[in-house]
C-alpha atoms as a PDB file:
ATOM      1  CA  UNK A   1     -22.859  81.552  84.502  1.00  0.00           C
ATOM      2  CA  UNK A   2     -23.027  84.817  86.717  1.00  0.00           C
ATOM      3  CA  UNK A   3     -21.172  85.100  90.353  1.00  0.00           C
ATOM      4  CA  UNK A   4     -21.155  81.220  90.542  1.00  0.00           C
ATOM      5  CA  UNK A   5     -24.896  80.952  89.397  1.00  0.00           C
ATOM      6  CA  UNK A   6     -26.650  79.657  86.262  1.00  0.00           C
ATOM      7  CA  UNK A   7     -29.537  81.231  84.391  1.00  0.00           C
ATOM      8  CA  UNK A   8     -31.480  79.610  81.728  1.00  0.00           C
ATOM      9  CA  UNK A   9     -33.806  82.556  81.097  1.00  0.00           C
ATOM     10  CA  UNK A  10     -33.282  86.184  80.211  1.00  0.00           C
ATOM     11  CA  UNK A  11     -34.343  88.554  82.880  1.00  0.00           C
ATOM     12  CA  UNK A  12     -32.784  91.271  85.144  1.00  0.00           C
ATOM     13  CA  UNK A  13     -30.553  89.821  87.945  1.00  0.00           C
ATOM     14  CA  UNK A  14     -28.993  91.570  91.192  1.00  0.00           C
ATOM     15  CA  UNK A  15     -25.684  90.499  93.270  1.00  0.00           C
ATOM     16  CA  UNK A  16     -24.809  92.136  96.350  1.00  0.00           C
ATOM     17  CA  UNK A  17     -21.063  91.839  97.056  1.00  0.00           C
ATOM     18  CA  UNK A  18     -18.812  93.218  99.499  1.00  0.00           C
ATOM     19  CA  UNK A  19     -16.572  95.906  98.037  1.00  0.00           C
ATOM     20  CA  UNK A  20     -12.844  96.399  99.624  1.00  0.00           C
ATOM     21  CA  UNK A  21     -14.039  98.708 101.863  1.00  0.00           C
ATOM     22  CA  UNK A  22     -17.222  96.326 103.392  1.00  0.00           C
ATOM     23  CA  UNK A  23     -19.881  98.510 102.195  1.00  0.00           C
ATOM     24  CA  UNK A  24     -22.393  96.425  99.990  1.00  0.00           C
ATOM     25  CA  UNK A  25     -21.675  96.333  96.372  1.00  0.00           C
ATOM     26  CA  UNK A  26     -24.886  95.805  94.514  1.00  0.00           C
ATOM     27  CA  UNK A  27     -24.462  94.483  90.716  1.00  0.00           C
ATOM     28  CA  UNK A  28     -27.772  94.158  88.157  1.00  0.00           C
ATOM     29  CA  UNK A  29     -27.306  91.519  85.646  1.00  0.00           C
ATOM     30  CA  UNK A  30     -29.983  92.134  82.418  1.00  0.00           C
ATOM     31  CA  UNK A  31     -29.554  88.895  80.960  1.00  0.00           C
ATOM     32  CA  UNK A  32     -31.290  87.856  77.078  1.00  0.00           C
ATOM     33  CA  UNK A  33     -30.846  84.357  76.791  1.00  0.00           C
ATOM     34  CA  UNK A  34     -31.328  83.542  72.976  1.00  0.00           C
ATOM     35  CA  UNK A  35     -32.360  79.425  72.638  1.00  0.00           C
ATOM     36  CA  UNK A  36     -30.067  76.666  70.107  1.00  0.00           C
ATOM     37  CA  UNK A  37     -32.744  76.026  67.395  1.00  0.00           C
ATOM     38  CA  UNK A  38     -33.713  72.472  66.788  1.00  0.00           C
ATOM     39  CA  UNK A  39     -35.347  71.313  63.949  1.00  0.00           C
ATOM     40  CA  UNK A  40     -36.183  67.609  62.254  1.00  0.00           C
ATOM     41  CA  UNK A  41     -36.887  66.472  58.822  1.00  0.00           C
ATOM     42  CA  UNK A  42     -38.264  62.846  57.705  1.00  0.00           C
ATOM     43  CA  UNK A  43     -37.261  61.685  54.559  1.00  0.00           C
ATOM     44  CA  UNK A  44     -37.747  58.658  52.223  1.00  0.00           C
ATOM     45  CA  UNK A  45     -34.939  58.548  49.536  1.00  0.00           C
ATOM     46  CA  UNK A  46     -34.358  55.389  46.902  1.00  0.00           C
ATOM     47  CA  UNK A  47     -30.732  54.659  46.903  1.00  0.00           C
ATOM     48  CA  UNK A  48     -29.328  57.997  48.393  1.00  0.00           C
ATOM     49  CA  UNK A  49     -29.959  61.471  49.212  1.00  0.00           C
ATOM     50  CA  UNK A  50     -27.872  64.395  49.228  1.00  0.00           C
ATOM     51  CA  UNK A  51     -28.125  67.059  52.406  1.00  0.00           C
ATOM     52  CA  UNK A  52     -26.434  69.880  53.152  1.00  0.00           C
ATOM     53  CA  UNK A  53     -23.655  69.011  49.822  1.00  0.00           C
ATOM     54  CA  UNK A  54     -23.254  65.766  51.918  1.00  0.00           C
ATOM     55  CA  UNK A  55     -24.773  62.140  50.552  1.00  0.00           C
ATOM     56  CA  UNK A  56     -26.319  59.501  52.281  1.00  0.00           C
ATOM     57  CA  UNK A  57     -26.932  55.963  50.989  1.00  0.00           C
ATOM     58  CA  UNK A  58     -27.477  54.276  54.272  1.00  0.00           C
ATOM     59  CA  UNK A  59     -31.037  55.100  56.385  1.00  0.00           C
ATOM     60  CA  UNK A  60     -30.139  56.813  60.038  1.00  0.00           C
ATOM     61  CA  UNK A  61     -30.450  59.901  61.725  1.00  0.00           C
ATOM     62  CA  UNK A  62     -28.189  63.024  60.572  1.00  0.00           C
ATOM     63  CA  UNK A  63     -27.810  65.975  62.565  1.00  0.00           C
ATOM     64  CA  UNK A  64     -26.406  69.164  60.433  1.00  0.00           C
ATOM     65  CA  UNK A  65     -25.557  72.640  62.782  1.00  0.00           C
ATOM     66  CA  UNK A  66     -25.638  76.034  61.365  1.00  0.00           C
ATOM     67  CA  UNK A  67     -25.457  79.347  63.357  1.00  0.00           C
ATOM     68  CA  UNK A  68     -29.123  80.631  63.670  1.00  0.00           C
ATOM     69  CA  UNK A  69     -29.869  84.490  62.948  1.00  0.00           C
ATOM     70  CA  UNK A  70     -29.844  84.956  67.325  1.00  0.00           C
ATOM     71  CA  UNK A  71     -25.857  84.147  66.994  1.00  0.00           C
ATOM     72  CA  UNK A  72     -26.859  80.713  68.765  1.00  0.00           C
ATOM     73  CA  UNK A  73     -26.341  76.979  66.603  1.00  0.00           C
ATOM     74  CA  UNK A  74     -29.532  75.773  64.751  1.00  0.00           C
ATOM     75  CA  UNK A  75     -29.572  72.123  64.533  1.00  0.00           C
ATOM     76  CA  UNK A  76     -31.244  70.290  62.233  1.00  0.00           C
ATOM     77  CA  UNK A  77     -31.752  66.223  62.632  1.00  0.00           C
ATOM     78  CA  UNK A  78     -32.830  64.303  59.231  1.00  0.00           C
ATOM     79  CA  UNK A  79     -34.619  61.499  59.757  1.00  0.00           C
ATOM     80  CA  UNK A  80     -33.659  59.260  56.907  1.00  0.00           C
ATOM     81  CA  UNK A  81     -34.861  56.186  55.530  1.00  0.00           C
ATOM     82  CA  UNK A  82     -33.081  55.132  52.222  1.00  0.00           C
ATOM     83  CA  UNK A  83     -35.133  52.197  50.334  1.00  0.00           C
ATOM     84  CA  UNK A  84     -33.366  50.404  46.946  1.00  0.00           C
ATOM     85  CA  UNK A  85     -34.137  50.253  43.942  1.00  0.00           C
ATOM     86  CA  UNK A  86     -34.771  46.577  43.032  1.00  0.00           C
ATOM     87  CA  UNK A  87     -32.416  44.987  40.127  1.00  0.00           C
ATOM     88  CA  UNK A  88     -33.919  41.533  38.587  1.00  0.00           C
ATOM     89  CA  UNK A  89     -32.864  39.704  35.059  1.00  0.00           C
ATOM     90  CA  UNK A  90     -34.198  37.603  32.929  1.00  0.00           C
ATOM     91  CA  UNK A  91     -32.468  35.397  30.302  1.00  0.00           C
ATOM     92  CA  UNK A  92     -34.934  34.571  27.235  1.00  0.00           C
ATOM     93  CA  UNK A  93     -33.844  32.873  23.935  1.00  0.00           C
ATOM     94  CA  UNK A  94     -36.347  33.112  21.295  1.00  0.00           C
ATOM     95  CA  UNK A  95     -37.019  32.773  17.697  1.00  0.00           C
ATOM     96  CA  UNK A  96     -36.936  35.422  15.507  1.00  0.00           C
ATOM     97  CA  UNK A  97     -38.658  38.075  17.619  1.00  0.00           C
ATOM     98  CA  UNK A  98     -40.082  38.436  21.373  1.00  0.00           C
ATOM     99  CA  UNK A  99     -43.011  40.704  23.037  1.00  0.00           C
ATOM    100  CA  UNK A 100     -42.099  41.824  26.894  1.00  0.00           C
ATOM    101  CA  UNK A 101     -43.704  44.225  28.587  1.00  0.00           C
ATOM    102  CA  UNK A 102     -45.590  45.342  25.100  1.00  0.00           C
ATOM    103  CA  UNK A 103     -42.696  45.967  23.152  1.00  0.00           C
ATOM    104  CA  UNK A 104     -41.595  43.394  20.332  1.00  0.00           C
ATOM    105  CA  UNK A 105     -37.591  43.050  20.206  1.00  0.00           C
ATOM    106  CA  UNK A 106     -36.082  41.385  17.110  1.00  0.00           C
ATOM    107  CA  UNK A 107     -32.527  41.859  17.897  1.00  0.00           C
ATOM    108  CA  UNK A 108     -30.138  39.982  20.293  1.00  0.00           C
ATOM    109  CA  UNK A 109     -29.478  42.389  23.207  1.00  0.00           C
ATOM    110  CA  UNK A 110     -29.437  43.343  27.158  1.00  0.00           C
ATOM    111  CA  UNK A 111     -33.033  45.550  27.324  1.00  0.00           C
ATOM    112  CA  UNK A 112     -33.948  46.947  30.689  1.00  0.00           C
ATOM    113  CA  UNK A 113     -37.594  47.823  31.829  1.00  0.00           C
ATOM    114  CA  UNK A 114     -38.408  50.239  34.516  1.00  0.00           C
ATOM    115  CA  UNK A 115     -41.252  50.061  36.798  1.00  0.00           C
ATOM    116  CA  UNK A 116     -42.407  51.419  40.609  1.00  0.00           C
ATOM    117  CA  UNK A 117     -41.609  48.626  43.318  1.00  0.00           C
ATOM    118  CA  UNK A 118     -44.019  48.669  46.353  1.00  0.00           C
ATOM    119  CA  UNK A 119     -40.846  50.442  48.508  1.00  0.00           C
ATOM    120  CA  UNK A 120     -41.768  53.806  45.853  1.00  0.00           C
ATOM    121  CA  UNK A 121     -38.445  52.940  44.028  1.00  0.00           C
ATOM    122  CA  UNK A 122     -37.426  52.049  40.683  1.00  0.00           C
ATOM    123  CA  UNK A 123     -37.429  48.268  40.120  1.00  0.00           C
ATOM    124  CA  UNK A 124     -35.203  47.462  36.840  1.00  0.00           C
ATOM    125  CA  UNK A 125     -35.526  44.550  35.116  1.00  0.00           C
ATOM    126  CA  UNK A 126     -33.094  43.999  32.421  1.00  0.00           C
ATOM    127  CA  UNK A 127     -33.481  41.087  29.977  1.00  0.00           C
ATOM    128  CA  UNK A 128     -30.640  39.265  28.371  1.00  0.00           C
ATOM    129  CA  UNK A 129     -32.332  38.334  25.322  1.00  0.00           C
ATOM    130  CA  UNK A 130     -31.027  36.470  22.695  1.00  0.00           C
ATOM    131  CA  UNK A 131     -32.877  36.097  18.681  1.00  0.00           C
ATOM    132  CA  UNK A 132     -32.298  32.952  17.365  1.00  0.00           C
ATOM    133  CA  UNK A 133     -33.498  33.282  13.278  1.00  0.00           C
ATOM    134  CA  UNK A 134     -35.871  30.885  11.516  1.00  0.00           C
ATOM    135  CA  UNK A 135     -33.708  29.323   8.776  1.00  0.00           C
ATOM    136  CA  UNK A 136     -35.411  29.447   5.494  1.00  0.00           C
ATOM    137  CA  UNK A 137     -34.308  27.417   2.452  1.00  0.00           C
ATOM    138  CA  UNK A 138     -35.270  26.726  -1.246  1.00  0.00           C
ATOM    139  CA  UNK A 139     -35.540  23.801  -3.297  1.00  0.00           C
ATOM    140  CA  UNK A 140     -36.382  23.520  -7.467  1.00  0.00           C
ATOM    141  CA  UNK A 141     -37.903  20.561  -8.693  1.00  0.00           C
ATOM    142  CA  UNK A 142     -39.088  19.362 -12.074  1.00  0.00           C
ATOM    143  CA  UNK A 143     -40.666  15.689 -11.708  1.00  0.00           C
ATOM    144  CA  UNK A 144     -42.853  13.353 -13.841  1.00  0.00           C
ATOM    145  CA  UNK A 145     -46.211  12.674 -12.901  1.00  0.00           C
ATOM    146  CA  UNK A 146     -45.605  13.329  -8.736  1.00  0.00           C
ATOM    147  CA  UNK A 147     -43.057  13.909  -6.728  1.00  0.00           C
ATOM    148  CA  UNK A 148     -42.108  12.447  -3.016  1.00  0.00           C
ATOM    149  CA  UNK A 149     -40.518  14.494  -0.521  1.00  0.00           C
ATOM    150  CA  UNK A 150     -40.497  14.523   3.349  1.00  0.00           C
ATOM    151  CA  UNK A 151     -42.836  11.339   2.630  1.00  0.00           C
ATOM    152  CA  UNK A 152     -45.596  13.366   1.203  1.00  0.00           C
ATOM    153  CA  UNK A 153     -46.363  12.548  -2.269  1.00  0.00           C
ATOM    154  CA  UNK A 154     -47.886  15.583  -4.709  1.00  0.00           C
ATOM    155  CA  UNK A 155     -49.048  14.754  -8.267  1.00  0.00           C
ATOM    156  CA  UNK A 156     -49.480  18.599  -8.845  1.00  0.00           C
ATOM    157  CA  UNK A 157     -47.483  21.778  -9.333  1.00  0.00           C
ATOM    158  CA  UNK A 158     -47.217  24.281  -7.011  1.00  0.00           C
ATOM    159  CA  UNK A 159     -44.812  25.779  -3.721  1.00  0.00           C
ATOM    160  CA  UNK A 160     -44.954  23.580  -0.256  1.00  0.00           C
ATOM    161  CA  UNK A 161     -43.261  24.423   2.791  1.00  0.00           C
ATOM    162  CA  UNK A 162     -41.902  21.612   5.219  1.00  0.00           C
ATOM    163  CA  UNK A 163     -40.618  22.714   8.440  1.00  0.00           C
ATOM    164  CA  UNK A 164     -38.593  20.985  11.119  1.00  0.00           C
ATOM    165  CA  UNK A 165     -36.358  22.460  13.860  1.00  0.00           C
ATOM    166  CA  UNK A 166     -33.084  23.937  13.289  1.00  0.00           C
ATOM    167  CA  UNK A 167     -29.983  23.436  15.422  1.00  0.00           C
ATOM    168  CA  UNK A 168     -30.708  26.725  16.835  1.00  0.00           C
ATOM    169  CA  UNK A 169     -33.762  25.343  18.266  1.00  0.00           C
ATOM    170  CA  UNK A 170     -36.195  27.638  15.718  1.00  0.00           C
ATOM    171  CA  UNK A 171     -38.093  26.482  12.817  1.00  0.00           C
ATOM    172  CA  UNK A 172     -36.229  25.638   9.748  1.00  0.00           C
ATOM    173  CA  UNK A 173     -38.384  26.030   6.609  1.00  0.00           C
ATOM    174  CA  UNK A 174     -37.683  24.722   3.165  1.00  0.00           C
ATOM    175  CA  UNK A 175     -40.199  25.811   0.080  1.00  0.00           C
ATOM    176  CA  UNK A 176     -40.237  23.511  -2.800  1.00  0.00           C
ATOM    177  CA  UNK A 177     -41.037  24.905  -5.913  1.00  0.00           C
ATOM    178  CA  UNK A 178     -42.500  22.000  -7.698  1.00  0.00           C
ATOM    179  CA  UNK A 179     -43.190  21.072 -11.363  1.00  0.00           C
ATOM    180  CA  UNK A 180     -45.184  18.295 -12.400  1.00  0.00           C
ATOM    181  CA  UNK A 181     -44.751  17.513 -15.814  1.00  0.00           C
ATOM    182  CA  UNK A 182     -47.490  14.948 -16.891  1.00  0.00           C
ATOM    183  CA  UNK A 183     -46.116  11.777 -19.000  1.00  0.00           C
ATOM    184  CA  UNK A 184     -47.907  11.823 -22.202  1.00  0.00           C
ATOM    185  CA  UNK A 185     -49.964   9.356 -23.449  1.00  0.00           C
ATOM    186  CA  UNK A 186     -51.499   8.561 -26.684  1.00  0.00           C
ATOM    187  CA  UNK A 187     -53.267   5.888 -28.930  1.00  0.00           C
ATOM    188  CA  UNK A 188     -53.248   3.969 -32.441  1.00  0.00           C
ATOM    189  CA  UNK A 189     -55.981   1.411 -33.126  1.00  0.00           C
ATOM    190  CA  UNK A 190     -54.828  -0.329 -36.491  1.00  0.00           C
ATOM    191  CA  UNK A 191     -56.035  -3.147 -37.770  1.00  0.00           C
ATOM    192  CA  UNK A 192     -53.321  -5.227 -40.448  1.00  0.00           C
ATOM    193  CA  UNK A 193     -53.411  -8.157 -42.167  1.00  0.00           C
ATOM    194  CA  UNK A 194     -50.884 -11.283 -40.529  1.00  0.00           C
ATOM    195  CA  UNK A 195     -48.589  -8.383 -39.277  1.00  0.00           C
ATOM    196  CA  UNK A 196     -47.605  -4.672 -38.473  1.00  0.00           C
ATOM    197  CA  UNK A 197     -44.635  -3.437 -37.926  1.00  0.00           C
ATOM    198  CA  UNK A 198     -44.245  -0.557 -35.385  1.00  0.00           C
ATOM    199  CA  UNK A 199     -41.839   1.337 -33.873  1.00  0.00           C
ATOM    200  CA  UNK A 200     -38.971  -1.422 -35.512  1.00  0.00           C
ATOM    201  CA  UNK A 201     -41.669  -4.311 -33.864  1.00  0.00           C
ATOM    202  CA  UNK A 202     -43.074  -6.705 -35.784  1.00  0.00           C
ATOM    203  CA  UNK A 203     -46.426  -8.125 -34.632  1.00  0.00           C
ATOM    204  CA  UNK A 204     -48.225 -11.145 -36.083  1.00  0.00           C
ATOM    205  CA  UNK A 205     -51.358 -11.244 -33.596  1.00  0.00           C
ATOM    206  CA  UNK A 206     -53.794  -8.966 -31.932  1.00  0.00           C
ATOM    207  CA  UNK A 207     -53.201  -6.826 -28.989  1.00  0.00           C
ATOM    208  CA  UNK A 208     -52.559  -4.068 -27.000  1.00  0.00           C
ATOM    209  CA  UNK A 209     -48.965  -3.041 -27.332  1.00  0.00           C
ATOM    210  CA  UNK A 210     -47.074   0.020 -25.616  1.00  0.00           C
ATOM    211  CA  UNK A 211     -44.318   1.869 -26.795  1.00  0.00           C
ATOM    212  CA  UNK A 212     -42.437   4.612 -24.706  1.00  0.00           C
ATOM    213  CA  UNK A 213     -39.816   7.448 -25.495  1.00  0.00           C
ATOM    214  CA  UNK A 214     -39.200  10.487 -23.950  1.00  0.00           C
ATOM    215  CA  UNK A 215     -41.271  13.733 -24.918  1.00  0.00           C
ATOM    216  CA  UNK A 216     -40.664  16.824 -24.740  1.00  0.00           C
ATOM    217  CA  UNK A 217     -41.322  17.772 -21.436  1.00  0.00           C
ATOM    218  CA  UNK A 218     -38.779  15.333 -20.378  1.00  0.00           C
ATOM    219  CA  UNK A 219     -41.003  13.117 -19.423  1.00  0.00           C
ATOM    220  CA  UNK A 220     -42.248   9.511 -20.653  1.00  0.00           C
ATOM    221  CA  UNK A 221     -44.465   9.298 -24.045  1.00  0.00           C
ATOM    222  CA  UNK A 222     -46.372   6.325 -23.867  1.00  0.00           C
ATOM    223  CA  UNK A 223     -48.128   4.947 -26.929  1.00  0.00           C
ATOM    224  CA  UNK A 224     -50.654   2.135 -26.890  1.00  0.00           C
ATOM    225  CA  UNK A 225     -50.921   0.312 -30.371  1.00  0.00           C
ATOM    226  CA  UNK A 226     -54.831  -1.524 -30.280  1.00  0.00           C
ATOM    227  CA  UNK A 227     -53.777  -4.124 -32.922  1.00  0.00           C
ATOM    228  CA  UNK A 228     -56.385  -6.230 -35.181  1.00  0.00           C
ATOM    229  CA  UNK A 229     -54.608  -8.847 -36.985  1.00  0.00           C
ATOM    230  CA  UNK A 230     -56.924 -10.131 -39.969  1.00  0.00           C
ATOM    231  CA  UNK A 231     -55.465 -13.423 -41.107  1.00  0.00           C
ATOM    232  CA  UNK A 232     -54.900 -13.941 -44.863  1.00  0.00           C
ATOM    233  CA  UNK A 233     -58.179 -16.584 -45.685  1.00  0.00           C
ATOM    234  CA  UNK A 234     -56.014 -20.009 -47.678  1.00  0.00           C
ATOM    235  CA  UNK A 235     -57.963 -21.977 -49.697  1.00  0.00           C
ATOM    236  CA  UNK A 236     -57.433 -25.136 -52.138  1.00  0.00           C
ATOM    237  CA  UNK A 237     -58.838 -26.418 -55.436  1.00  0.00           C
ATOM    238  CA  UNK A 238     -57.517 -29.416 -56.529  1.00  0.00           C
ATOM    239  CA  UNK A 239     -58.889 -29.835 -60.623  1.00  0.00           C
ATOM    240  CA  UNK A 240     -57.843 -32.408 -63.311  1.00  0.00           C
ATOM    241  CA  UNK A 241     -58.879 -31.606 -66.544  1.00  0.00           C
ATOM    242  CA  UNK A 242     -58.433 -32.436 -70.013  1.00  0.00           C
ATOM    243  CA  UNK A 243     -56.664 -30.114 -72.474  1.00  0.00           C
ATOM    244  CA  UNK A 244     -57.360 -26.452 -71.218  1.00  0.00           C
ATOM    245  CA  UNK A 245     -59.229 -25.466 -67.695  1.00  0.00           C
ATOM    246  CA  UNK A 246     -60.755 -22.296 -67.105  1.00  0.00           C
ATOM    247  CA  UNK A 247     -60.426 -20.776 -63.634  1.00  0.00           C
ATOM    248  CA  UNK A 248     -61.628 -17.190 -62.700  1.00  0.00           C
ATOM    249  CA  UNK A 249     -61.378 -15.469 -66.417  1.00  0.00           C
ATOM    250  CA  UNK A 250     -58.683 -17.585 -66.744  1.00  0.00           C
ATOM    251  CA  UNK A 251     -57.626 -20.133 -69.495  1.00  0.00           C
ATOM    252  CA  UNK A 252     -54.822 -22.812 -68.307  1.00  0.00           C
ATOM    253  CA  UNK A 253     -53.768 -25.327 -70.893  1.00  0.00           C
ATOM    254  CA  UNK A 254     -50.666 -26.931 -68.713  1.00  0.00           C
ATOM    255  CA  UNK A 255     -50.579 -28.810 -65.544  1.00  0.00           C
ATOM    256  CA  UNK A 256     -49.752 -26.048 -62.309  1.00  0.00           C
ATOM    257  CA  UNK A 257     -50.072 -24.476 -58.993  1.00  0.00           C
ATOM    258  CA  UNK A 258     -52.466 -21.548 -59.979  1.00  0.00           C
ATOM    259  CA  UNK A 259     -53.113 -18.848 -56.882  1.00  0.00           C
ATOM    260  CA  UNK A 260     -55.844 -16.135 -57.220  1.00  0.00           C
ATOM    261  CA  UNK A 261     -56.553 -13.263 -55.133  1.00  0.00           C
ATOM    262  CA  UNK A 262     -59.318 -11.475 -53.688  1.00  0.00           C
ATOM    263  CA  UNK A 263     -60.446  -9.393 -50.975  1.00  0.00           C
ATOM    264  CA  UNK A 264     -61.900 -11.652 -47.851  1.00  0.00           C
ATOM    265  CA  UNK A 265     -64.993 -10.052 -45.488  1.00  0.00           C
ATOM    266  CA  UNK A 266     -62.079  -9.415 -43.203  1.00  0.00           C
ATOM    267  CA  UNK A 267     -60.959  -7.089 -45.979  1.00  0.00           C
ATOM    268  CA  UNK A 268     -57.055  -9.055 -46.094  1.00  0.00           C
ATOM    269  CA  UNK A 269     -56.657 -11.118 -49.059  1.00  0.00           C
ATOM    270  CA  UNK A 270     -58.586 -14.449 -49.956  1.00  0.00           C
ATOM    271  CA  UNK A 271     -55.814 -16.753 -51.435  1.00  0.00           C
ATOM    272  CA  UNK A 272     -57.216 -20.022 -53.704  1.00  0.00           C
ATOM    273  CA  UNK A 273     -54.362 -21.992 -54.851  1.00  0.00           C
ATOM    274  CA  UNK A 274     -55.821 -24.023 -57.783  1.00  0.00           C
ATOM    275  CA  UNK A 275     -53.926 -27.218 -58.529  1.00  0.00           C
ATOM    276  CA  UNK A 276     -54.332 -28.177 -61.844  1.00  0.00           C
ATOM    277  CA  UNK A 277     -53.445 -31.224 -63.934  1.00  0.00           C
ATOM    278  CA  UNK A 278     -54.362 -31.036 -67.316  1.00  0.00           C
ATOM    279  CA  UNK A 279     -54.432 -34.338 -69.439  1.00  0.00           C
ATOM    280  CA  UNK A 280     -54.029 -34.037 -73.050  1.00  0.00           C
ATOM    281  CA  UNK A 281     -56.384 -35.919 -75.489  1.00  0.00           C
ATOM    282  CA  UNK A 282     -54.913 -38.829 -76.927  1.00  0.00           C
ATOM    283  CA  UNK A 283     -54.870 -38.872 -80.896  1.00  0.00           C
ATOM    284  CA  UNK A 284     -54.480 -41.678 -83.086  1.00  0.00           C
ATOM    285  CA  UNK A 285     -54.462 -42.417 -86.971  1.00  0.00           C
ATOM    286  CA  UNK A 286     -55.468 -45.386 -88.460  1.00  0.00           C
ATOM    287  CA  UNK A 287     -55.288 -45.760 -92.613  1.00  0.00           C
ATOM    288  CA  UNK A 288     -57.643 -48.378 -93.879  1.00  0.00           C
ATOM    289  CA  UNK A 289     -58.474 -48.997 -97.765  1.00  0.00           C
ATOM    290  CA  UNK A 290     -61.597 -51.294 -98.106  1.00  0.00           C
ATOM    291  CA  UNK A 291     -63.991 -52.523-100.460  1.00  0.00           C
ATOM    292  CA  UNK A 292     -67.751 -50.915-100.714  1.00  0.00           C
ATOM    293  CA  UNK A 293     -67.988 -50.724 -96.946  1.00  0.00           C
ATOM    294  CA  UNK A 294     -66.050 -50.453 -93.266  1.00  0.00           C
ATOM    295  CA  UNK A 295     -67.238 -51.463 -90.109  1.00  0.00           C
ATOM    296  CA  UNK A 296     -65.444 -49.393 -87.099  1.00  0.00           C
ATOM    297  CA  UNK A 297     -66.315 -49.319 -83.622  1.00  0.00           C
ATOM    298  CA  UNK A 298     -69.816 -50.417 -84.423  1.00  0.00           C
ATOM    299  CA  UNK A 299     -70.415 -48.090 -87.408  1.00  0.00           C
ATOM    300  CA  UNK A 300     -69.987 -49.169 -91.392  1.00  0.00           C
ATOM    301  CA  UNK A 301     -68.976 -46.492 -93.490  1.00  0.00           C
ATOM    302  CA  UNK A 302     -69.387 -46.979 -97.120  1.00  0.00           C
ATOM    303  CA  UNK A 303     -67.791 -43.995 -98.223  1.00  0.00           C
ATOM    304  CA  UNK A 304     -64.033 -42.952 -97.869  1.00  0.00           C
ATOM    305  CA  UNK A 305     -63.536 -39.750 -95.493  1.00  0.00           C
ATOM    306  CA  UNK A 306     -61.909 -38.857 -92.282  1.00  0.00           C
ATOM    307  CA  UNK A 307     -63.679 -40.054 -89.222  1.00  0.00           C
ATOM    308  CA  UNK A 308     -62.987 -39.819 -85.671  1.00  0.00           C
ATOM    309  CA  UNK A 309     -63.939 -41.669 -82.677  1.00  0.00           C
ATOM    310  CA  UNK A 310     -63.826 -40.609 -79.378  1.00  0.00           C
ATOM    311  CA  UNK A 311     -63.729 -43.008 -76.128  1.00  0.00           C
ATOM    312  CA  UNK A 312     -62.076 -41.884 -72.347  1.00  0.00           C
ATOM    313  CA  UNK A 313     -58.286 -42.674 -72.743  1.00  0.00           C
END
């Protein structure tokens, strides 16, 4: 502002005035206007952005003024647009270990994961995992012959697994180490004569007979006796004789129950009971003195001497 006027531009200006003595008074004015400086900057921030030592968080328009080299202000507007970064969570519970995003965690934990969001900023993810562990017993078994567990029946030894869930919602596997002792069997054929006695038993006729005890293995040890029972044969002879009888080799002279023995087809013994009456001969005497001749039982004897006669007492 010069004399009341207002110049924008530099240039070389004349006044003339009236001095105090009314001649003209003619002033030059060389005028250099120097211009404010304006400038503008566009930016795209995630979450804030620091200017000038000052931060933003909020998009808007920021003017900053500095004093250009011309002595004049130099003013700078920053166009600002501030985009945020994008926070999602997840909550997982798994069993015993979990793949996300291509990495395998096997340890309860918060884990976050970092990726571009279609704004050009960070979007976190953090996951709130939690590792629930499979629960793994053990059970020993020795059995006899099988073995029934969780319904399933095995008749051999070996390890098997049965799983069911935990209260932790993962699996919960038991191992059974198995044993299968086999019960032992065995077998006798004998064949006896009337009876056999076995294992404190006493058997008088054929058959198939078991006996058990325990063997070493702990299990049963079952013998099967296959019993023949030959019968002693019995036979009878019922014999009257006179004097002496003999029976087999053998000379009886006295009434009596007589057994002999001998080996039957059946290979027991052949028992014949010979019942034996022996009648003795009945002697008599009879003294006779005669004269030239005696007639006895139908014969004449005409000479002394002994003579016997013989009829069936």
């Amino acid at each position: 502002d010069w004399n009341g006027e207002k110049y924008t531009e530099s240039g070389t200006y004349t006044k003339t005035l009236q001095n105090i003595y009314g001649c003209d008074s003619v002033v030059t004015l060389h005028l250099e206007i120097n211009q404010t400086q304006y400038a503008e900057e566009t930016i795209t921030a995630c979450d804030s952005y620091t200017w000038n030592a000052q931060t933003y968080t909020e998009s808007g328009n920021y003017i900053y003024t500095t004093n250009a080299a011309n002595g004049c202000d130099s003013i700078t507007t920053l166009h600002l647009t501030i985009d945020k970064t994008i926070y999602k969570e997840e909550t997982i519970t798994a069993c015993d270990s979990y793949t996300w995003n291509g990495e395998t965690y096997t340890t309860s934990g918060d884990y976050p994961y970092t990726t571009t969001a279609a704004n050009g900023c960070d979007s976190i993810t953090t996951l709130h995992l939690t590792i629930n562990k499979t629960v793994y017993a053990e059970e020993t078994v020795t059995a006899c012959d099988s073995y029934t567990w969780n319904s399933e029946t095995y008749t051999e030894s070996g390890n098997y697994t049965y799983t069911t869930i935990a209260a932790n919602g993962c699996d919960s596997i038991t191992t059974l180490h198995l044993t299968i002792n086999k019960t032992v069997y065995a077998e006798e054929t004998v064949t006896a004569c009337d009876s056999y006695t076995w294992n404190g038993q006493t058997y008088t006729e054929s058959g198939n007979y078991t006996y058990t005890t325990t063997a070493a293995n702990g299990c049963d040890s079952i013998t099967t006796l296959h019993l023949t029972i030959n019968k002693t044969i019995y036979a009878e002879e019922m014999v009257t004789a006179c004097d002496s009888y003999t029976w087999n080799g053998q000379t009886y002279t006295t009434s009596g129950d007589y057994p002999y023995t001998t080996t039957a087809a059946n290979g027991c013994d052949s028992i014949t009971t010979l019942h034996l009456t022996i009648n003795k001969t009945v002697y008599k005497e009879e003294t006779v003195t005669a004269c030239d001749s005696y007639t006895w039982n139908g014969e004449t004897y005409t000479t002394s001497g002994d003579y016997p006669y013989t009829t069936t007492a």
